[in-house]
N, C-alpha and C. Protein backbone atom coordinates (compact mmCIF):
# COMPACT_ATOMS: atom_id res chain seq x y z
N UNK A 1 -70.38 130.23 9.85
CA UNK A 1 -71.61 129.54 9.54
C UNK A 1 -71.40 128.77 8.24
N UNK A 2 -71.65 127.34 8.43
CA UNK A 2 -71.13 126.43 7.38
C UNK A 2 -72.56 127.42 5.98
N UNK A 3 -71.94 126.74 4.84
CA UNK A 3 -73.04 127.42 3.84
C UNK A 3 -74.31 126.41 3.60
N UNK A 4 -75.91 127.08 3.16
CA UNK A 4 -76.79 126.23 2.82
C UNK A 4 -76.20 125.49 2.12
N UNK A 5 -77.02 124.37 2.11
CA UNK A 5 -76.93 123.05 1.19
C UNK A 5 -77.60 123.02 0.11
N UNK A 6 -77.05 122.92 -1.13
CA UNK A 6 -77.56 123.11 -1.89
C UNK A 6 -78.46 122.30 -2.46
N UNK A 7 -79.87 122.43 -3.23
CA UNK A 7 -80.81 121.59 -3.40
C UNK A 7 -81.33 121.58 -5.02
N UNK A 8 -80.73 122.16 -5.62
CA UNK A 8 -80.37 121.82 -7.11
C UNK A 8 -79.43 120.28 -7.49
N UNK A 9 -80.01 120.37 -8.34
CA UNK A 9 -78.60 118.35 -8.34
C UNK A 9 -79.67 118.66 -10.05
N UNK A 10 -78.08 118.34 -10.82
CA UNK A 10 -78.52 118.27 -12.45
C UNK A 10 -78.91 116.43 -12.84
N UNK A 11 -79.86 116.45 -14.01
CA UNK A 11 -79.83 114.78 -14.40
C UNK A 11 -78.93 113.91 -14.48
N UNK A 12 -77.45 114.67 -14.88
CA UNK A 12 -76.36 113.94 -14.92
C UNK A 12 -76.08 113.51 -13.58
N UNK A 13 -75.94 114.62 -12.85
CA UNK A 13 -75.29 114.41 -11.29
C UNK A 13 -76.88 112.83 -10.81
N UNK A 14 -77.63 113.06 -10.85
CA UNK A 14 -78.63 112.39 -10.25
C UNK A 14 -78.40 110.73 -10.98
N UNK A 15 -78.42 110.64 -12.42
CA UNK A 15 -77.90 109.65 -12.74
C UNK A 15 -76.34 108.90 -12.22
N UNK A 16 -75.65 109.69 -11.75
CA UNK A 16 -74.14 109.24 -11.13
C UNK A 16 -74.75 108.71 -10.01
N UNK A 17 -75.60 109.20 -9.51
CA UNK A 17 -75.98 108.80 -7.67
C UNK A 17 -76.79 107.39 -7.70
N UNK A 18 -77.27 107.22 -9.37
CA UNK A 18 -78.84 106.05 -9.04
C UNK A 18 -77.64 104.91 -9.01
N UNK A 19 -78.03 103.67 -8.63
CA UNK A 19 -77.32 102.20 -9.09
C UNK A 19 -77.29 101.82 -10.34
N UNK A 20 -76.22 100.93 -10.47
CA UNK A 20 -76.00 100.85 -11.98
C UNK A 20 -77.43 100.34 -12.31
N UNK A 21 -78.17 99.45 -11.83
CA UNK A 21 -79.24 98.56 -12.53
C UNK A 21 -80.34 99.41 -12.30
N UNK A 22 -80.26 100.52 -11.97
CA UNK A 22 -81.46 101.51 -12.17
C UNK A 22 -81.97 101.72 -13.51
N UNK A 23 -83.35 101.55 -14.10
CA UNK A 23 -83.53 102.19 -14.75
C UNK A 23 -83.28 103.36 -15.73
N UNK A 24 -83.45 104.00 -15.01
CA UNK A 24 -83.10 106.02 -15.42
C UNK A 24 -81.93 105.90 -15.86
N UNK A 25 -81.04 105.30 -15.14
CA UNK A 25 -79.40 105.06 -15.81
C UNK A 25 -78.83 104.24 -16.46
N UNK A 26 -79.80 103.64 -16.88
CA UNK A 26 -79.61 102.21 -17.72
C UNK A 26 -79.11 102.71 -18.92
N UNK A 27 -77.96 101.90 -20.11
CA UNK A 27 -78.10 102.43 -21.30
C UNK A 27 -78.74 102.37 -22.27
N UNK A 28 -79.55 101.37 -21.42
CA UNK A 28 -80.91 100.94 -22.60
C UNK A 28 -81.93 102.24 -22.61
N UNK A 29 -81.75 103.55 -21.90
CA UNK A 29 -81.88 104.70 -22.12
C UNK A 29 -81.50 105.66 -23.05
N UNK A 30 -80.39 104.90 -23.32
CA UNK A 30 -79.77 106.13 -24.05
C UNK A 30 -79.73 105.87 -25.36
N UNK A 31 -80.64 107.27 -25.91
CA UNK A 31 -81.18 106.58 -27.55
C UNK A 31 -80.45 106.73 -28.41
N UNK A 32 -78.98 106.86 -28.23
CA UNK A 32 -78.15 106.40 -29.47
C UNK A 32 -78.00 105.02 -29.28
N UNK A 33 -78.60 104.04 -28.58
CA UNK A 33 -78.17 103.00 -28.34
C UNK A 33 -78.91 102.33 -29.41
N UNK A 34 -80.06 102.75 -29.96
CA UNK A 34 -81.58 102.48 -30.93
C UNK A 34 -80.72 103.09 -32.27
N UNK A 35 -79.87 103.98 -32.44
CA UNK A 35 -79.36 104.86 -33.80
C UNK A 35 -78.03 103.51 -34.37
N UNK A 36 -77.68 102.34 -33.71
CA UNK A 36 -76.35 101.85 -33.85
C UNK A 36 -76.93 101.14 -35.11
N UNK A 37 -75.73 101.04 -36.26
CA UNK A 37 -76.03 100.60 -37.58
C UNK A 37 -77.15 100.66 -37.94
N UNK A 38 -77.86 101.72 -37.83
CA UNK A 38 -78.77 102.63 -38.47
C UNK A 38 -78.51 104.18 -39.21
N UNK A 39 -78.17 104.85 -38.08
CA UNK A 39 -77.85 106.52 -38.53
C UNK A 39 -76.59 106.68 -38.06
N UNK A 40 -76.00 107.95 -38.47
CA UNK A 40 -74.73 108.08 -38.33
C UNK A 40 -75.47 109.36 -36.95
N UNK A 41 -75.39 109.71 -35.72
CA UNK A 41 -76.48 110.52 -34.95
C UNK A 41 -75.06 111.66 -35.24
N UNK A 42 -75.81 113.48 -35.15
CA UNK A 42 -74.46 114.10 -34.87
C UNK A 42 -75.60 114.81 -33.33
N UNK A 43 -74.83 115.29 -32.43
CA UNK A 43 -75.10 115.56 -31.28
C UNK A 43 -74.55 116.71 -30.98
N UNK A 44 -75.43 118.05 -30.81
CA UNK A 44 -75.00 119.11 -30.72
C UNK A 44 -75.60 119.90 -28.99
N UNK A 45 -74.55 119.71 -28.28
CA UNK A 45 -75.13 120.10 -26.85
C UNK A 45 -74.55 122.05 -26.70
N UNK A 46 -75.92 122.99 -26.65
CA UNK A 46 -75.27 124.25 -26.01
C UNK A 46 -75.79 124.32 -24.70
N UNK A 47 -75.47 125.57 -24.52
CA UNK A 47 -76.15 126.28 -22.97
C UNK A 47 -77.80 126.72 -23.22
N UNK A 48 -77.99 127.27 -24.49
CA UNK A 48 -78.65 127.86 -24.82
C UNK A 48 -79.63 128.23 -26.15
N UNK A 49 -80.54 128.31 -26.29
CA UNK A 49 -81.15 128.40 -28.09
C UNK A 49 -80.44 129.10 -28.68
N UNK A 50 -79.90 130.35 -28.80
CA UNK A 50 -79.74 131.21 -29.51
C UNK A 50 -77.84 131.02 -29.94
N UNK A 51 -77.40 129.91 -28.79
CA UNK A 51 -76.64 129.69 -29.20
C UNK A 51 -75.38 129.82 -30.58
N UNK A 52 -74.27 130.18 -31.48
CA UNK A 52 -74.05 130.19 -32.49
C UNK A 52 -73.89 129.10 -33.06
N UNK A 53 -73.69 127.65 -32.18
CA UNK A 53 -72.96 125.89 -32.87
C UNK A 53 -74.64 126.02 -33.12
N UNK A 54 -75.24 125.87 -32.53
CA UNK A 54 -76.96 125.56 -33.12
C UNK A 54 -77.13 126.69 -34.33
N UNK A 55 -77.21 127.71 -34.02
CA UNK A 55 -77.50 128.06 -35.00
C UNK A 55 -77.01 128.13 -36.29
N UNK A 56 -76.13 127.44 -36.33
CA UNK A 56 -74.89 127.21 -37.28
C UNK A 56 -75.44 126.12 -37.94
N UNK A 57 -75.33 125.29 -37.18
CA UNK A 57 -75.91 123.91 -38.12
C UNK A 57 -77.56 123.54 -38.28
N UNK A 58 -78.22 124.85 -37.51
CA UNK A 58 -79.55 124.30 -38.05
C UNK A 58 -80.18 125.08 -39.47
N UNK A 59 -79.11 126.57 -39.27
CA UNK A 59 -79.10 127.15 -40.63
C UNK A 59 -78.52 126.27 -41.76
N UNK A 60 -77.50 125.53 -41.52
CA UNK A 60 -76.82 124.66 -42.51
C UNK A 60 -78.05 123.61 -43.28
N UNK A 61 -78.55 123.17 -42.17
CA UNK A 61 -79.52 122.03 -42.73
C UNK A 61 -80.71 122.54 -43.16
N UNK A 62 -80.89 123.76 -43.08
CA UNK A 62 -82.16 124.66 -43.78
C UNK A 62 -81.60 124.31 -45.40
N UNK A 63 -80.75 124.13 -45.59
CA UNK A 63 -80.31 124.63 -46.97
C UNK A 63 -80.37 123.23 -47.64
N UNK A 64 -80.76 123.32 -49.12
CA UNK A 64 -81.74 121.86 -49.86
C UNK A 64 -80.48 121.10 -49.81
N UNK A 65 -79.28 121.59 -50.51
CA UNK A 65 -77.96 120.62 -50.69
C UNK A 65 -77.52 119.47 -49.15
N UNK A 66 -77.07 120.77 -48.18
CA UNK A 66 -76.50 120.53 -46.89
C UNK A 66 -78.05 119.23 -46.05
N UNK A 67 -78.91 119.59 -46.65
CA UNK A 67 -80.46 118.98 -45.68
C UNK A 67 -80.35 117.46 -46.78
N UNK A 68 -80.07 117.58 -48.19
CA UNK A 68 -79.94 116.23 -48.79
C UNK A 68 -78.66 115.34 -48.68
N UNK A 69 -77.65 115.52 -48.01
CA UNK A 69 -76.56 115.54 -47.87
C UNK A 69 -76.73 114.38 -46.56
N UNK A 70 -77.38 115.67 -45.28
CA UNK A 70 -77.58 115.02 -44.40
C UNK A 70 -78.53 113.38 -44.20
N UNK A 71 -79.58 113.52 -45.54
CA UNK A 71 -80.33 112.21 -44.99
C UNK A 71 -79.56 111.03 -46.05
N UNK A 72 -78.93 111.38 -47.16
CA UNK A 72 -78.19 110.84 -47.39
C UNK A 72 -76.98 109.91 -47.11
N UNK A 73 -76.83 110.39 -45.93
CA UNK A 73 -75.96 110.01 -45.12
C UNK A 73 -76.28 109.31 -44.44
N UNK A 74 -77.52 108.64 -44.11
CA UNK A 74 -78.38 108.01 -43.15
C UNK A 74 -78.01 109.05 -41.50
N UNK A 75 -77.89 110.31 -41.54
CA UNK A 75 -77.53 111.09 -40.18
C UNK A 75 -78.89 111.44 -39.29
N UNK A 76 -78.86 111.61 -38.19
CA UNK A 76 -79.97 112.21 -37.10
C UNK A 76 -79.24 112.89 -36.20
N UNK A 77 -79.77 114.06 -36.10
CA UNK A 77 -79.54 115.63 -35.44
C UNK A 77 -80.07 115.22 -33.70
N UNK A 78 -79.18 115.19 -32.96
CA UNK A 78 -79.81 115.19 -31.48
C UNK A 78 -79.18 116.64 -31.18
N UNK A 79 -80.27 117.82 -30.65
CA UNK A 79 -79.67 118.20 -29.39
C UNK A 79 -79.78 118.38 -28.24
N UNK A 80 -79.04 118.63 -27.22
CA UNK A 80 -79.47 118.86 -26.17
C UNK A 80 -78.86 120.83 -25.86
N UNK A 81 -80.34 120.94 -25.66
CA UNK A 81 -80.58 122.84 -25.47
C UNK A 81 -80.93 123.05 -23.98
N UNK A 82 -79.52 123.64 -23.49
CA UNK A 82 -79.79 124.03 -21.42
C UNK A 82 -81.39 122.92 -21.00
N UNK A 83 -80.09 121.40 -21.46
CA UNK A 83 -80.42 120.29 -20.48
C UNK A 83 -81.69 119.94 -21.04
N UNK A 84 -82.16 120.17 -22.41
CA UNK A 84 -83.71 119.47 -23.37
C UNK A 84 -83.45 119.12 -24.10
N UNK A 85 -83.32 117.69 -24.55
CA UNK A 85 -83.11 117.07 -25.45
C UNK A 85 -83.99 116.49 -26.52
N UNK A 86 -83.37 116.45 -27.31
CA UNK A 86 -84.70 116.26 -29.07
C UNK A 86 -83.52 115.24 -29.84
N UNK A 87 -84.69 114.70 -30.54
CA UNK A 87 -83.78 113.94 -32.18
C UNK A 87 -85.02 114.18 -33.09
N UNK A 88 -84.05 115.09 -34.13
CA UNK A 88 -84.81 115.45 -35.00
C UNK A 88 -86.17 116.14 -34.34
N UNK A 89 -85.66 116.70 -33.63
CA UNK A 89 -86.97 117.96 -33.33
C UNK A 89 -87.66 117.60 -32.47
N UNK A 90 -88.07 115.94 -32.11
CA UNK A 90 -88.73 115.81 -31.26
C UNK A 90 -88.09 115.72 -30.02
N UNK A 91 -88.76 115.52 -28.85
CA UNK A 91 -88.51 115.77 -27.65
C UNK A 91 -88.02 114.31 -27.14
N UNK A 92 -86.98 114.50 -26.21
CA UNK A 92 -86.31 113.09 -25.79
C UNK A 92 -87.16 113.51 -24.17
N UNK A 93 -86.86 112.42 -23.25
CA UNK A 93 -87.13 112.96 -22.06
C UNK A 93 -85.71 112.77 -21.11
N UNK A 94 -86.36 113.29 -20.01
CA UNK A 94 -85.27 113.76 -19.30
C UNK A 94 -83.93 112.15 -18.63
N UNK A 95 -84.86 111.41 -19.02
CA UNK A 95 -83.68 109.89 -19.00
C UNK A 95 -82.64 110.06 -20.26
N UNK A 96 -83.79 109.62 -20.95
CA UNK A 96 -82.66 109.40 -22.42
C UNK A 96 -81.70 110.51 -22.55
N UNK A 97 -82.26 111.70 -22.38
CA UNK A 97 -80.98 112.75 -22.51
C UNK A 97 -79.90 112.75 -21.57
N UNK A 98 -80.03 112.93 -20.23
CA UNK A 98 -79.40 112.42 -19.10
C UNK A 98 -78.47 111.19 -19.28
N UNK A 99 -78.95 110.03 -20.05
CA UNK A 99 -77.99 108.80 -20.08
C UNK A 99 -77.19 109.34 -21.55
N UNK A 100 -77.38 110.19 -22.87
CA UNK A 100 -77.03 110.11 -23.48
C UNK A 100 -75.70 110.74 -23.19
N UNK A 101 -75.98 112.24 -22.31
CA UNK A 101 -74.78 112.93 -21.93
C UNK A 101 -73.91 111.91 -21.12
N UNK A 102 -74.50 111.12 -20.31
CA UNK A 102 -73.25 110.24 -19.49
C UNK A 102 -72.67 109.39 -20.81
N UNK A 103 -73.47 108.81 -21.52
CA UNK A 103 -72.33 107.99 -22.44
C UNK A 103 -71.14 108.76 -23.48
N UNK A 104 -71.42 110.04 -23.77
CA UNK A 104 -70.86 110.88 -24.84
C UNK A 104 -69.74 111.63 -23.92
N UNK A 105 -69.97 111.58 -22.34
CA UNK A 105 -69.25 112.46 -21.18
C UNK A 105 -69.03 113.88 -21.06
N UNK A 106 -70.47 114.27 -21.86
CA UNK A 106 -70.73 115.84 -21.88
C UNK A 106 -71.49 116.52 -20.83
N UNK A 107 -71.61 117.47 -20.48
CA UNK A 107 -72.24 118.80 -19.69
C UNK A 107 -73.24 119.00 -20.61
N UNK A 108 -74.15 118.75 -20.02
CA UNK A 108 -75.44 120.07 -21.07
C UNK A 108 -75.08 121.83 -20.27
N UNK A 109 -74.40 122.02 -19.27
CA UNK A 109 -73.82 123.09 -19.23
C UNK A 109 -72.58 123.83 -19.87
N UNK A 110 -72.33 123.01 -20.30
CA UNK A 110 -71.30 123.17 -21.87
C UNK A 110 -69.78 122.67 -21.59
N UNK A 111 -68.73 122.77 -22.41
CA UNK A 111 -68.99 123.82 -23.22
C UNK A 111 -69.37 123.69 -24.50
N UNK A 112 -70.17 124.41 -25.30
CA UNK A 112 -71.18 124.02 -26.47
C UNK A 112 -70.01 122.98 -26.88
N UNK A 113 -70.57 121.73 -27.66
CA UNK A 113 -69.75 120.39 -28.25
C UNK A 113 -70.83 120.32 -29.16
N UNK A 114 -70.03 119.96 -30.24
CA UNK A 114 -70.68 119.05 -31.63
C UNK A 114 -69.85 117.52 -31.63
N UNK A 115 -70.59 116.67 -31.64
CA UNK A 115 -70.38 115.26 -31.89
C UNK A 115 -70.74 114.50 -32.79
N UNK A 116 -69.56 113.69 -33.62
CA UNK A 116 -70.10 112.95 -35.02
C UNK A 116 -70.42 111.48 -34.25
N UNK A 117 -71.50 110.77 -34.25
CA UNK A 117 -71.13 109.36 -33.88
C UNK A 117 -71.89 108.77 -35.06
N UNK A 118 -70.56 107.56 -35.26
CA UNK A 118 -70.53 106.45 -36.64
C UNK A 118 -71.65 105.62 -35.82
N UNK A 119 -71.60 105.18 -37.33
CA UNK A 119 -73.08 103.90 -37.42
C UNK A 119 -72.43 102.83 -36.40
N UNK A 120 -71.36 102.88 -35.99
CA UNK A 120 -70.92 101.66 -35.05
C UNK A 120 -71.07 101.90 -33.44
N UNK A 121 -71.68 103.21 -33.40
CA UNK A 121 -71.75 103.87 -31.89
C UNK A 121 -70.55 104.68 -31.57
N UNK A 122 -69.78 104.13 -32.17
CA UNK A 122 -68.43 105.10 -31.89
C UNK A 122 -68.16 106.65 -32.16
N UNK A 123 -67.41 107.32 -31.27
CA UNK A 123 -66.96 108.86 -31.56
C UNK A 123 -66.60 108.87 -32.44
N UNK A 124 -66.66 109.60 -33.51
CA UNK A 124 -65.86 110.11 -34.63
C UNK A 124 -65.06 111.20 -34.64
N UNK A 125 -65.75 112.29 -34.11
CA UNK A 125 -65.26 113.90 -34.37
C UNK A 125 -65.74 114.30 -33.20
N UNK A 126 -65.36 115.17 -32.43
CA UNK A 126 -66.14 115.72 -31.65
C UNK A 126 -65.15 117.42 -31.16
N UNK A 127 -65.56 118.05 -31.48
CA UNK A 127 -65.43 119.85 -31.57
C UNK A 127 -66.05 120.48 -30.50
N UNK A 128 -65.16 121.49 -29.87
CA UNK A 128 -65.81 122.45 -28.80
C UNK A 128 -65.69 123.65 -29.30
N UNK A 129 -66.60 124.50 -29.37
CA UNK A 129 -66.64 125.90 -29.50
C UNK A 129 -67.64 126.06 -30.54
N UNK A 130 -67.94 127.31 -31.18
CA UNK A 130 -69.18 128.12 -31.89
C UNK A 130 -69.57 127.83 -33.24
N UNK A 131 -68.57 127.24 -33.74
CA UNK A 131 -68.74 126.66 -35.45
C UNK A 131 -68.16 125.15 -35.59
N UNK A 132 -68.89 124.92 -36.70
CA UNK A 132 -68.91 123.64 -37.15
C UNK A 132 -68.98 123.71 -38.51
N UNK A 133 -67.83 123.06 -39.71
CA UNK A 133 -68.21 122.64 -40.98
C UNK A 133 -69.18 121.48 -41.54
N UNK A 134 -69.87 121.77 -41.71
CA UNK A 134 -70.83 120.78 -42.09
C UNK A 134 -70.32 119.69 -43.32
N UNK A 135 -69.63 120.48 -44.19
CA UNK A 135 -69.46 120.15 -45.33
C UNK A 135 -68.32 118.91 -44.97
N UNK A 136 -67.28 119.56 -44.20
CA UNK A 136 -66.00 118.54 -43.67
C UNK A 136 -66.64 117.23 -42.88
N UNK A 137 -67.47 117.75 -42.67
CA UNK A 137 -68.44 116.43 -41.37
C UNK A 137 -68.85 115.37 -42.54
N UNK A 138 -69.70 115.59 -43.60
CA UNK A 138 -69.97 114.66 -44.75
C UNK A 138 -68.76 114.56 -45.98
N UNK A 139 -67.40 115.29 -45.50
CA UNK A 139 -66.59 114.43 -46.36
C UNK A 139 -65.76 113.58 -45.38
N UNK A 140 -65.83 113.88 -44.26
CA UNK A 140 -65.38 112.97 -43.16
C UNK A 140 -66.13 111.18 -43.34
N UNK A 141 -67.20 111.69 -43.45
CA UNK A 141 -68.18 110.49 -42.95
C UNK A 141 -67.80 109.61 -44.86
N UNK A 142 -68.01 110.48 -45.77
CA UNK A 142 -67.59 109.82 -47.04
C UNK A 142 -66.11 108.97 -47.23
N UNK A 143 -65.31 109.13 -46.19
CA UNK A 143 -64.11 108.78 -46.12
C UNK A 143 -64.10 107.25 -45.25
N UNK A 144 -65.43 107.01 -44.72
CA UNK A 144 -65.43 106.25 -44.00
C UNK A 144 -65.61 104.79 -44.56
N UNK A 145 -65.03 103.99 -43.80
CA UNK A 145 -65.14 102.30 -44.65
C UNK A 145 -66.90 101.71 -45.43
N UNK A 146 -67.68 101.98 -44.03
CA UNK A 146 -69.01 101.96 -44.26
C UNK A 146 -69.67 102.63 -44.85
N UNK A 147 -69.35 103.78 -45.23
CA UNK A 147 -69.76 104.47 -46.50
C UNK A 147 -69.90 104.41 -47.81
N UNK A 148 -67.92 103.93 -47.83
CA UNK A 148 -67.69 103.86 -49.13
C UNK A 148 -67.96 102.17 -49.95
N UNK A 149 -68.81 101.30 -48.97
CA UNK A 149 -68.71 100.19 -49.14
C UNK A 149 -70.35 100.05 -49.88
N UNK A 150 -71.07 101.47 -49.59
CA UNK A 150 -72.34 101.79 -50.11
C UNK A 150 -72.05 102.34 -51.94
């Protein structure tokens, strides 16, 4: 007996299926496209809240130095938490997050990734697994042409 068919399909998978000139999959969805020579975005995708990469860096940015550091930097915090996406806390919807993972070529099923992206849209850094230096991330970004030209 062949097996049921399955009737789950994730945003990513559903965005692969729409046409390019669809809407929903457009990259004019995807709101790092709005962050380019503006913020430096860092993008932290887990499975889960309780996660340790989240909780790692949202404890980090609790802290006055690491939190002045960050806006200093002109940076914005996206994550996406088992497939919900936010910038800066607020809520993205299920497009923008969906197109953001297709442009970055992540799983919101993991495995947990932290992502630096430069003010030019481009990857910078991007790390898999439970920790993240925060501190190396803003001497990274201080090392950068556009930085140091500030």
């Amino acid at each position: 007996m062949p097996p049921a068919p399955r009737t789950a399909i994730s945003i990513a998978a559903l965005c692969l299926a729409l046409p390019a000139g669809t809407a929903f999959a457009s990259a004019d969805a995807n709101p790092l496209v709005a962050e380019r020579w503006n913020t430096r975005p860092i993008v932290v995708v887990v499975p889960r809240e309780n996660h340790p990469l989240l909780t790692r860096v949202n404890s980090t940015l609790e802290e006055t130095a690491a939190r002045e550091a960050f806006r200093e930097r002109d940076m914005a915090l996206f994550t996406v938490v088992a497939g919900q996406g936010r910038r800066n806390g607020e809520p993205l919807g299920a497009a923008a997050t969906a197109a953001m993972l297709k442009a970055l070529q992540l799983d919101a099923r993991g495995p947990a990734t932290f992502v630096l992206v430069g003010k030019d849209g481009g990857v910078k850094r991007r790390e898999e697994g439970d920790t993240v230096d925060l501190q190396s991330v803003f001497d990274e970004i201080d090392r950068m042409p556009m930085r140091r030209q500030r």
